[in-house]
C-alpha atoms as a PDB file:
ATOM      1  CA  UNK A   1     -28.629  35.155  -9.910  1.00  0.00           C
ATOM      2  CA  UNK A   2     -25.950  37.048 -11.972  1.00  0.00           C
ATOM      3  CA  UNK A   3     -27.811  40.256 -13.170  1.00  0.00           C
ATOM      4  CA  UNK A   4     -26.097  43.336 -13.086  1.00  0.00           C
ATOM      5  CA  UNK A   5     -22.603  41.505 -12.624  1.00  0.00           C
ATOM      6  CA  UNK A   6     -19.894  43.630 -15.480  1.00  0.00           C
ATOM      7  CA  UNK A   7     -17.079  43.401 -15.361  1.00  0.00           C
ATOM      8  CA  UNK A   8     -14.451  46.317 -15.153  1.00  0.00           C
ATOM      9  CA  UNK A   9     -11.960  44.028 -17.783  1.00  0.00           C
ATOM     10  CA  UNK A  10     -13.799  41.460 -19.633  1.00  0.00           C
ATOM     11  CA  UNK A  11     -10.890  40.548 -21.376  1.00  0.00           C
ATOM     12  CA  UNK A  12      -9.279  39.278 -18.278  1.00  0.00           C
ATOM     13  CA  UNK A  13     -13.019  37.185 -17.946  1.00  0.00           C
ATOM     14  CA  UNK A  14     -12.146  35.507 -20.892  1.00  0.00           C
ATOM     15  CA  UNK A  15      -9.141  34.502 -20.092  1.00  0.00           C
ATOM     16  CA  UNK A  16      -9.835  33.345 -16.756  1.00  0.00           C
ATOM     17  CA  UNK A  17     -12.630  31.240 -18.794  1.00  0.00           C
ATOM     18  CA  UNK A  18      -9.579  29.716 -21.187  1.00  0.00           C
ATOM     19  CA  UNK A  19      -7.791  29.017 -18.447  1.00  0.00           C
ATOM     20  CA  UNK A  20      -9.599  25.732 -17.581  1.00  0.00           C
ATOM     21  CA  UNK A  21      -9.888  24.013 -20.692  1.00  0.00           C
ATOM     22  CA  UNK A  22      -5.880  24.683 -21.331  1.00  0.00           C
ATOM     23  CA  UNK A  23      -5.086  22.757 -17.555  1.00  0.00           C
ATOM     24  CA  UNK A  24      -7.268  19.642 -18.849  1.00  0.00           C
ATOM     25  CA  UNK A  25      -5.831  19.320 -21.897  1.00  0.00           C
ATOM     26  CA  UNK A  26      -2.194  19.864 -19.871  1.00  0.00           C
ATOM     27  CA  UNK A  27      -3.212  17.010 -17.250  1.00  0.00           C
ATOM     28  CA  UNK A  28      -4.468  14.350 -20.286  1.00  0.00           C
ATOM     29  CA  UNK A  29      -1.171  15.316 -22.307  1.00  0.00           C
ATOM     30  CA  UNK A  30       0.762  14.465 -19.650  1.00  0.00           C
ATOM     31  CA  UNK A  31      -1.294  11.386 -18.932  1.00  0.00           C
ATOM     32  CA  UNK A  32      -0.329  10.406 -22.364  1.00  0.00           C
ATOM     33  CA  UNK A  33       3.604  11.273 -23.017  1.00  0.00           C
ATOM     34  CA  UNK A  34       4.537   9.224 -19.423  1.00  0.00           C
ATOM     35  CA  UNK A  35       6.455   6.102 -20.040  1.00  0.00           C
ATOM     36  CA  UNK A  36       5.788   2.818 -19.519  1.00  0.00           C
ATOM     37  CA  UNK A  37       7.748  -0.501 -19.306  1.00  0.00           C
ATOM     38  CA  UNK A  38       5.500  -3.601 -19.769  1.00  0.00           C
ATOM     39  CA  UNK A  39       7.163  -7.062 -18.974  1.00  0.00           C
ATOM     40  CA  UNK A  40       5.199 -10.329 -19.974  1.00  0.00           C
ATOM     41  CA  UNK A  41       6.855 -12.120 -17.452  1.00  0.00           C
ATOM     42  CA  UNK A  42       9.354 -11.810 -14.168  1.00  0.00           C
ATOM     43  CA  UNK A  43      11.779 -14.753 -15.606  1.00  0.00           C
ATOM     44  CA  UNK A  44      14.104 -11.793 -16.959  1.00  0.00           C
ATOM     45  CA  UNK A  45      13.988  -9.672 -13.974  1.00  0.00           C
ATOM     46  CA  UNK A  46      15.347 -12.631 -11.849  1.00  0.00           C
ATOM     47  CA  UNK A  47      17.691 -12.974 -14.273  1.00  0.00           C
ATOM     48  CA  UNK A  48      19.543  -9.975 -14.583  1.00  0.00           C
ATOM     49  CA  UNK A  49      22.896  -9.181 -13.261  1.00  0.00           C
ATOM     50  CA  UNK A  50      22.431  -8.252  -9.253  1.00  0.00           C
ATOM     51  CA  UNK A  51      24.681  -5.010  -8.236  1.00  0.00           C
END
């Protein structure tokens, strides 16, 4: 299927090929450092000040 493909900069290949891995670990960082609020219950919520 891919004989007699070269490349004219290989080095550029390879970085096209590091390119992926790098945006997945980006998207599951990301994932990670977002922050979250959990509330066990509503009873505060109804109970704060109203503006």
């Amino acid at each position: 299927m891919f004989e007699g493909l070269t490349f004219k900069n290989p080095e550029l290949f390879y970085l096209l090929l590091a390119i992926l891995p790098l945006a997945v670990w980006y998207i599951f960082r990301q994932k990670r450092n977002t922050a979250s609020i959990q509330v066990s219950s509503t009873a505060s919520v109804f109970k704060a000040p109203k503006l």
